[in-house]
C-alpha atoms as a PDB file:
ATOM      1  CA  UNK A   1      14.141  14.801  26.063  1.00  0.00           C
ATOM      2  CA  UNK A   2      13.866  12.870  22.875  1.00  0.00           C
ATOM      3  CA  UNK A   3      17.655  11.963  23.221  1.00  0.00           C
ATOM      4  CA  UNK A   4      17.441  11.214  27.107  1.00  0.00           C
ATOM      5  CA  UNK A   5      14.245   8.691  25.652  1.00  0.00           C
ATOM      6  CA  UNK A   6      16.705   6.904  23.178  1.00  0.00           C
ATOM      7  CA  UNK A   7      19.508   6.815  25.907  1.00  0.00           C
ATOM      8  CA  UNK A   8      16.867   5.198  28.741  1.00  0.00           C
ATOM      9  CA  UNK A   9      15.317   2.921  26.144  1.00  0.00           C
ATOM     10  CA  UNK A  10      18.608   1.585  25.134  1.00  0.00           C
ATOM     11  CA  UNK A  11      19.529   0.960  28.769  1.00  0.00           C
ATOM     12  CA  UNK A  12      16.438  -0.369  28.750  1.00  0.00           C
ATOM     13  CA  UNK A  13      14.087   1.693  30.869  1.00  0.00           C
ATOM     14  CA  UNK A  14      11.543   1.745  29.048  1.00  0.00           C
ATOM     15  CA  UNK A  15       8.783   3.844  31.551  1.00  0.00           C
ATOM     16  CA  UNK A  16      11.524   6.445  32.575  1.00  0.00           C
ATOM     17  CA  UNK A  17      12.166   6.968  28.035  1.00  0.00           C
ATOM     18  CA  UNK A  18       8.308   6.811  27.629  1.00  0.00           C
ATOM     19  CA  UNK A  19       8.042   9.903  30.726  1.00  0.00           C
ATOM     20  CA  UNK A  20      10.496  11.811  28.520  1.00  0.00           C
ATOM     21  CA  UNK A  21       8.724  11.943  25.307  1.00  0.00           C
ATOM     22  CA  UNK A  22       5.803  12.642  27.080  1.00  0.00           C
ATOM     23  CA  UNK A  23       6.727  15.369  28.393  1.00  0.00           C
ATOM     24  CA  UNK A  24       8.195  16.417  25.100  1.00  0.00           C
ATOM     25  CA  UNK A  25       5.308  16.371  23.081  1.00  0.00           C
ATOM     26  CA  UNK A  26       3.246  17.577  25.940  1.00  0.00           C
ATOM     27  CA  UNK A  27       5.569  20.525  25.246  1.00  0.00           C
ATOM     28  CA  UNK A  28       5.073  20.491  21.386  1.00  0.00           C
ATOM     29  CA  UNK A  29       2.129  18.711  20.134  1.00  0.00           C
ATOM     30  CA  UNK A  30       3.713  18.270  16.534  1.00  0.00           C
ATOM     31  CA  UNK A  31       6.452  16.593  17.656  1.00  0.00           C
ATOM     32  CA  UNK A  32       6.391  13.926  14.883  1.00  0.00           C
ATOM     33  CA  UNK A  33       9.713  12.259  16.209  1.00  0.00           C
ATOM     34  CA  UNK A  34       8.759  12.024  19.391  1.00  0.00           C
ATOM     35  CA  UNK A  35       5.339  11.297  18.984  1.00  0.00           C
ATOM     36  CA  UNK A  36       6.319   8.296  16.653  1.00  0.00           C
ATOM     37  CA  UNK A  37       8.884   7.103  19.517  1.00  0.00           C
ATOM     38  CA  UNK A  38       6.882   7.571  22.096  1.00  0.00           C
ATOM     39  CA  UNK A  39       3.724   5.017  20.123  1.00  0.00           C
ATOM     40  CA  UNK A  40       6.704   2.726  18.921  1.00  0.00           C
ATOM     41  CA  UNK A  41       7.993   2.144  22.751  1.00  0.00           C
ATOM     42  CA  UNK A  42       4.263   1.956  23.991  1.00  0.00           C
ATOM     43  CA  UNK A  43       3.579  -0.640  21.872  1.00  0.00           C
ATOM     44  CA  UNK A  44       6.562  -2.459  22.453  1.00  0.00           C
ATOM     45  CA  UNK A  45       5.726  -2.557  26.531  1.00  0.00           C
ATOM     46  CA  UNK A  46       2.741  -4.102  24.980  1.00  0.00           C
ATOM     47  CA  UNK A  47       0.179  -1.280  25.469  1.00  0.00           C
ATOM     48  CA  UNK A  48      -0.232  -0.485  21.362  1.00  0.00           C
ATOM     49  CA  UNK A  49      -3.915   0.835  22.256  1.00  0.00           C
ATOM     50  CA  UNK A  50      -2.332   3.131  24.033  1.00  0.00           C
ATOM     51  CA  UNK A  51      -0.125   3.696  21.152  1.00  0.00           C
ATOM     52  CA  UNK A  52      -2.266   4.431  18.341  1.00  0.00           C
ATOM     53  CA  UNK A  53      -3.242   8.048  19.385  1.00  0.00           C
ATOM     54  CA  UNK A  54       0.450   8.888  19.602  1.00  0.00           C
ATOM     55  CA  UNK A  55       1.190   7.264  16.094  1.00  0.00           C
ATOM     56  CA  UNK A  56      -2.180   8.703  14.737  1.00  0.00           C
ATOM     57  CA  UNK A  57      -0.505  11.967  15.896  1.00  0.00           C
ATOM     58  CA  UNK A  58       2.979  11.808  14.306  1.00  0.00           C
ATOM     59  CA  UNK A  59       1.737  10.459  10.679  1.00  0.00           C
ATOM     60  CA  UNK A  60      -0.344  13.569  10.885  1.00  0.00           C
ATOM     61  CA  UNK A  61       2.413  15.684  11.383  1.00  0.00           C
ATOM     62  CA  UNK A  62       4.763  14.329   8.509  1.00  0.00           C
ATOM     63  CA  UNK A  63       2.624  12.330   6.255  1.00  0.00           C
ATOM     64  CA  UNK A  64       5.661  12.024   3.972  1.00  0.00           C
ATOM     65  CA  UNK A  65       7.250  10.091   6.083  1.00  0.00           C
ATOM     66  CA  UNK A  66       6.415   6.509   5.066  1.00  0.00           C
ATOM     67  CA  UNK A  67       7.829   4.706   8.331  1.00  0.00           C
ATOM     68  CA  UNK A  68       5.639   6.794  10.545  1.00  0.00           C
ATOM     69  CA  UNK A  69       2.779   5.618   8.153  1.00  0.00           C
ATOM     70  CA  UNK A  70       4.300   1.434   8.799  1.00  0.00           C
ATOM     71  CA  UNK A  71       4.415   1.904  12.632  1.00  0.00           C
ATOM     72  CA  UNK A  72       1.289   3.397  12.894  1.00  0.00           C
ATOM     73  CA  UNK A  73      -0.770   0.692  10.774  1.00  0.00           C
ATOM     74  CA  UNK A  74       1.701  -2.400  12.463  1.00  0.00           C
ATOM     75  CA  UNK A  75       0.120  -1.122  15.718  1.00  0.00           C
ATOM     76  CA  UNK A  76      -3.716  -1.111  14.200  1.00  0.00           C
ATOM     77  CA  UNK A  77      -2.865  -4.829  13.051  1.00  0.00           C
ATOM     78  CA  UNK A  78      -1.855  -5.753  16.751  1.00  0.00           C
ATOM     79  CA  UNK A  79      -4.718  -4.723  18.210  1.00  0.00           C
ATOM     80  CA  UNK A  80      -6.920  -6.156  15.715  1.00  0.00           C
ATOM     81  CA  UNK A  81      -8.222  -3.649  13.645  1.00  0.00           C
ATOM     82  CA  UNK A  82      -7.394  -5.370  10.027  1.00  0.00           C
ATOM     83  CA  UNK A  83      -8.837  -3.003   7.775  1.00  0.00           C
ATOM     84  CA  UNK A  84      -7.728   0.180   9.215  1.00  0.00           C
ATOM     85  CA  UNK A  85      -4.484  -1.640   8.995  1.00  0.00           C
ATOM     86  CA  UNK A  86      -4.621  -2.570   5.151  1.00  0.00           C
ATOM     87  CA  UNK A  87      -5.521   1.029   4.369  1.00  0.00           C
ATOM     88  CA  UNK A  88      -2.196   2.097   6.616  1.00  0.00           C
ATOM     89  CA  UNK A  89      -0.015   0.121   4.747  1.00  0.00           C
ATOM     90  CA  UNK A  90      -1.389   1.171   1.385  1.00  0.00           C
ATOM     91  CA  UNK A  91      -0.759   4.789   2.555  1.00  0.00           C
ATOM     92  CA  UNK A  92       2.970   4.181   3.602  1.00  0.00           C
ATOM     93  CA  UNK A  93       3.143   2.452   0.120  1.00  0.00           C
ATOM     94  CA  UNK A  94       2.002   5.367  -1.653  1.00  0.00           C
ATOM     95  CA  UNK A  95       4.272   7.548   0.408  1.00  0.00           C
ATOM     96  CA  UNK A  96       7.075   5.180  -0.290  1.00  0.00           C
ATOM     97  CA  UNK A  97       6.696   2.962  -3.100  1.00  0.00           C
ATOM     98  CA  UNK A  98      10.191   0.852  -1.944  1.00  0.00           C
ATOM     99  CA  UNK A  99       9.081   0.815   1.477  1.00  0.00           C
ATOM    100  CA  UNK A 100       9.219  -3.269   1.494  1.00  0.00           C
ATOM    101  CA  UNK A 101       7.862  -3.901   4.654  1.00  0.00           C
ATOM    102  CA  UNK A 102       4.513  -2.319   4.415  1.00  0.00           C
ATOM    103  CA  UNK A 103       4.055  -4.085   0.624  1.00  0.00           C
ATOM    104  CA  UNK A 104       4.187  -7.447   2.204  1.00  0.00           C
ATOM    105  CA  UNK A 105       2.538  -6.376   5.222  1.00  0.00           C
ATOM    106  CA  UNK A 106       0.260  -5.112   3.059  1.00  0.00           C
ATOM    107  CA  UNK A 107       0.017  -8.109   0.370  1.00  0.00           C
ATOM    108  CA  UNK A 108      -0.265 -10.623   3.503  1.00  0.00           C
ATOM    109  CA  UNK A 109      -3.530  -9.137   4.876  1.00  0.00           C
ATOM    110  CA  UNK A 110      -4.558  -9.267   1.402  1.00  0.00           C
ATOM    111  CA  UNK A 111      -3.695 -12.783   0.575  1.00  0.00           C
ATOM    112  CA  UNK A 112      -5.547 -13.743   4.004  1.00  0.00           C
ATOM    113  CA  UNK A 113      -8.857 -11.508   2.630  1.00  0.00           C
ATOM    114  CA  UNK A 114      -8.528 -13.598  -0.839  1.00  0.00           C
ATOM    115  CA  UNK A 115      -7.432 -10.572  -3.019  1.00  0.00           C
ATOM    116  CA  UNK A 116      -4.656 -12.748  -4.523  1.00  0.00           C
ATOM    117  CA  UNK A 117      -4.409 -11.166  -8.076  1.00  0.00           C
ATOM    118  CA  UNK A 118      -4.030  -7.558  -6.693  1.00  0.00           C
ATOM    119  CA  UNK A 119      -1.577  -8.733  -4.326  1.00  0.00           C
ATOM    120  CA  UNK A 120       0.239 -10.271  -7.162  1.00  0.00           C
ATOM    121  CA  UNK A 121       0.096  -7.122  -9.227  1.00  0.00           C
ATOM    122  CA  UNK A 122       1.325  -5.025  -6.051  1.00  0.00           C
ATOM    123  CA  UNK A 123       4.642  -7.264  -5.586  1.00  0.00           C
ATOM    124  CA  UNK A 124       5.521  -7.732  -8.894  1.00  0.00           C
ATOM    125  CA  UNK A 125       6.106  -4.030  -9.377  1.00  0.00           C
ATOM    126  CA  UNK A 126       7.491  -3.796  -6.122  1.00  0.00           C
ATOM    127  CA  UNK A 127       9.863  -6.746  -6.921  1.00  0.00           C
ATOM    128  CA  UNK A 128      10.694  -4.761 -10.502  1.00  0.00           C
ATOM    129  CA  UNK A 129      11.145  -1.399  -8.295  1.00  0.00           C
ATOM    130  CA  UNK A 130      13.193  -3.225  -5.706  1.00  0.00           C
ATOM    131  CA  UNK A 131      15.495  -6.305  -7.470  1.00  0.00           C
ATOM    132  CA  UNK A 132      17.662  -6.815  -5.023  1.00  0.00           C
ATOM    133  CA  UNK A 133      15.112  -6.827  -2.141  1.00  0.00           C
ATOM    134  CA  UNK A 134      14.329 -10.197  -1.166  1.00  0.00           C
ATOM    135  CA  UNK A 135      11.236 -10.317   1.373  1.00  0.00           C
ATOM    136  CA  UNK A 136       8.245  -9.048  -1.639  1.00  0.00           C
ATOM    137  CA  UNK A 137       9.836 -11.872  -3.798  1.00  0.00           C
ATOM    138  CA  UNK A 138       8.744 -14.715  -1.154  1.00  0.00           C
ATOM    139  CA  UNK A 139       5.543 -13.175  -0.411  1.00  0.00           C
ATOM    140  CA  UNK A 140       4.801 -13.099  -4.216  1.00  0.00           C
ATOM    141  CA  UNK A 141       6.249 -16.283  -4.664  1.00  0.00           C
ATOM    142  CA  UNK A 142       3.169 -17.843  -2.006  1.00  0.00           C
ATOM    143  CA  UNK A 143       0.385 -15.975  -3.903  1.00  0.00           C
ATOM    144  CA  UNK A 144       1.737 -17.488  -7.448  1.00  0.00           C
ATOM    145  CA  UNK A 145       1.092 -20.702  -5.541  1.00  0.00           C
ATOM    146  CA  UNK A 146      -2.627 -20.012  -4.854  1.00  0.00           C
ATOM    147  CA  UNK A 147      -2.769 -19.334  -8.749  1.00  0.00           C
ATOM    148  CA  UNK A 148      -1.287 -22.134  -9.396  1.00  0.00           C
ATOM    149  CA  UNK A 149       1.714 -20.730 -11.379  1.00  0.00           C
ATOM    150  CA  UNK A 150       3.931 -22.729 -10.081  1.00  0.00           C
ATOM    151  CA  UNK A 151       7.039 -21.754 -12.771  1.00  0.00           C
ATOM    152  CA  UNK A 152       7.105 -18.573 -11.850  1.00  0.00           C
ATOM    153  CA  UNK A 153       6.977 -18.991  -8.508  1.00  0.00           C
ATOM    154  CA  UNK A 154       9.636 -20.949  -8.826  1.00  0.00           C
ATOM    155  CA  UNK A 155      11.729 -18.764 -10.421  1.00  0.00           C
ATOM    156  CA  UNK A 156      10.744 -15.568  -7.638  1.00  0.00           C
ATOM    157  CA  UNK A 157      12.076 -18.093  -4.971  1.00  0.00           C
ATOM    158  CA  UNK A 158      15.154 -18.922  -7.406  1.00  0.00           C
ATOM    159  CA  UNK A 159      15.565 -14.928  -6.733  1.00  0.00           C
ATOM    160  CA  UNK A 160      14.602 -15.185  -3.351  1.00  0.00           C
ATOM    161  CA  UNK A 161      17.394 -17.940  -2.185  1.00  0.00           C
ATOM    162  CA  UNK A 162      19.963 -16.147  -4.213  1.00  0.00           C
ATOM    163  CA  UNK A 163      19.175 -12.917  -2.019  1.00  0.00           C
ATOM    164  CA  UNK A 164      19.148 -14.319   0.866  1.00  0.00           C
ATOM    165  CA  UNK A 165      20.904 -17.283   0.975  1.00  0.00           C
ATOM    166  CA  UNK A 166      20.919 -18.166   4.768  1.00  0.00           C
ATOM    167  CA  UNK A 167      17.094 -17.718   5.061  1.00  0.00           C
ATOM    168  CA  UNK A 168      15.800 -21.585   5.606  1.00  0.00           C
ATOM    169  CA  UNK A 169      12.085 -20.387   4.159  1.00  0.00           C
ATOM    170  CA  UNK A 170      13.358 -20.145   0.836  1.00  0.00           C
ATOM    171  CA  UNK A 171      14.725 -23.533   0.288  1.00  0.00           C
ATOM    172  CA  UNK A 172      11.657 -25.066   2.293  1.00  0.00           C
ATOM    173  CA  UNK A 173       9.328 -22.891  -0.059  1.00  0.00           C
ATOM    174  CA  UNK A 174      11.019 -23.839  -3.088  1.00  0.00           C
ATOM    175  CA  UNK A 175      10.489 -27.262  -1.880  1.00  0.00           C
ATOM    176  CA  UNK A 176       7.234 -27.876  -1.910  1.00  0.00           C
ATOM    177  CA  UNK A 177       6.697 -25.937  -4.866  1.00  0.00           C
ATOM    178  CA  UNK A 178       9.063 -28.799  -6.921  1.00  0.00           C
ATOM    179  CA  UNK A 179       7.055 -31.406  -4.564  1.00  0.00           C
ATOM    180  CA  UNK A 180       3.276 -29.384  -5.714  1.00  0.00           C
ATOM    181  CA  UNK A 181       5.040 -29.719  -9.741  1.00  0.00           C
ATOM    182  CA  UNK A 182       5.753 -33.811  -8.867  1.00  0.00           C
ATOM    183  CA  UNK A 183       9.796 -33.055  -9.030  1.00  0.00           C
ATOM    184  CA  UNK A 184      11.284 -35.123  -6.768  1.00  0.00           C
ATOM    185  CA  UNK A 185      14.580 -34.125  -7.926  1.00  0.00           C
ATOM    186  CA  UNK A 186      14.009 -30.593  -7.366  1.00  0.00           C
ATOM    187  CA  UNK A 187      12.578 -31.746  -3.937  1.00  0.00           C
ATOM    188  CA  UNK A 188      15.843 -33.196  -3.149  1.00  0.00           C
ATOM    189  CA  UNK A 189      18.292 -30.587  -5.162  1.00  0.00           C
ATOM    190  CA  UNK A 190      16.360 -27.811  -2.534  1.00  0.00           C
ATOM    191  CA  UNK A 191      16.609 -29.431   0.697  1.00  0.00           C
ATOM    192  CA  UNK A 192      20.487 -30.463   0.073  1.00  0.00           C
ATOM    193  CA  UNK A 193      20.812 -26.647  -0.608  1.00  0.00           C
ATOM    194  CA  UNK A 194      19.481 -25.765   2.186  1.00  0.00           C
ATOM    195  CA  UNK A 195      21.296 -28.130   4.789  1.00  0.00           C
ATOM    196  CA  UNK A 196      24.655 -26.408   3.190  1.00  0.00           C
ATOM    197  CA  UNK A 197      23.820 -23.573   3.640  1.00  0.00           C
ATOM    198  CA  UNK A 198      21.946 -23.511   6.797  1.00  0.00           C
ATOM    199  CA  UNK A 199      23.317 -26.204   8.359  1.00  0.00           C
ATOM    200  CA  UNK A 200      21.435 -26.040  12.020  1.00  0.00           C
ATOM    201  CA  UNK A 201      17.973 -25.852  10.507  1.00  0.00           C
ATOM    202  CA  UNK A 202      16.346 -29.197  11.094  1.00  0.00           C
ATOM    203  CA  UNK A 203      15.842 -30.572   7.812  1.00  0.00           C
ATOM    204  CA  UNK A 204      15.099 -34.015   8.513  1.00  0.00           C
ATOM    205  CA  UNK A 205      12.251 -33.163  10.383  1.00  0.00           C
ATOM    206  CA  UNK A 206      11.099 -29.977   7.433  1.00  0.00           C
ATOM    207  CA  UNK A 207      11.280 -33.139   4.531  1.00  0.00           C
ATOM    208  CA  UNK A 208       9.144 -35.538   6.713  1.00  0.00           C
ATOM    209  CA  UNK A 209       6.793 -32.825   7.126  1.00  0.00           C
ATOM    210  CA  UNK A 210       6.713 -31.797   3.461  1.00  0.00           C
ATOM    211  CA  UNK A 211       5.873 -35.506   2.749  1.00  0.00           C
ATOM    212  CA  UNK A 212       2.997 -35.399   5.592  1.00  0.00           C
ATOM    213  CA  UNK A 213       1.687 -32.395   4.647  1.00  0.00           C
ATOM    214  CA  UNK A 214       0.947 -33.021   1.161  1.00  0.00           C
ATOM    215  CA  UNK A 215      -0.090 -37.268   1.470  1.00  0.00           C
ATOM    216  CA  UNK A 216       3.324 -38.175  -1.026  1.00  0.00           C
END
């Protein structure tokens, strides 16, 4: 059942895969594989409410598995229960300290509740965990903003373009960090950087709104 489910998903039908894997869990309730697919396909056909129990179910079952912990707390944030959410990610975190995607999943709902320090605290030993990971070094890199360090976030997005070179984020972000320091060379040496290397990014447009967006 569970490999009939990936086969129908991939050909992408999605109610005959879902069928499957309920019937396979129906069969054994601990099913953690199944339950997990079963939540992750709901809530892709949009119905995550209907997910959660399923997800609930299969982090239950293996709660060392960090990614069960991420899918199940993704589909609390979709349906709009934040703080059930931020304690999800902070379990597939402890699970899985290198698990990337639920520390800036995690730091994001943070930085939006105003807990900038201990999100900065949380991706700086991620980023000293993880060097070569580039997503916690942008997320960092915006709450050293709000603190106004603006060197160091600087150098995180330094990191961050070097990592992932072909991401146009990093050179915007880096930026307006030079334009928030009053570098207009830096400015200039970032956007030319980026229009190399990501040539069909609109950067005309991204350097008039830098210069709209912050009145110079």
């Amino acid at each position: 059942r569970e490999e009939h489910a990936y086969a129908a998903a991939g050909a992408g039908r999605l109610q005959s895969a879902v069928a499957s894997l309920r019937e396979a869990v129906a069969l054994r309730p601990d099913f953690s594989v199944g339950l997990g697919l079963l939540g992750n396909l709901l809530c892709q056909m949009g119905r995550c409410a209907e997910a959660i129990p399923f997800l609930s179910r299969a982090e239950r079952s293996s709660p060392s598995d960090s990614t069960l912990a991420f899918n199940h707390a993704a589909a609390l944030l979709k349906t709009g229960r934040v703080d059930a959410a931020i304690r999800g990610f902070a379990r597939a975190m402890t699970v899985d300290p290198l698990n990337h995607r639920a520390t800036v999943e995690w730091a994001q709902l943070a930085l939006a509740k105003g807990e900038t320090i201990g999100a900065v605290k949380v991706l700086s030993r991620v980023t000293k965990l993880a060097p070569t990971t580039p997503a916690p070094r942008l997320t960092l890199a915006r709450a050293l903003v709000t603190l106004g360090d603006l060197g160091e976030a600087a150098f995180q997005l330094d990191r961050y373009i070097a990592l992932a070179p072909d991401d146009p984020n990093g050179y915007l972000a880096r930026a307006r960090v030079a334009h928030q320091a009053g570098d207009r060379t830096g400015v200039k040496r970032s956007l030319d950087q980026g229009r190399t290397r990501v040539p069909g990014f609109p950067w005309d447009q991204a350097a008039a709104d830098l210069t709209r967006t912050t009145g110079r």
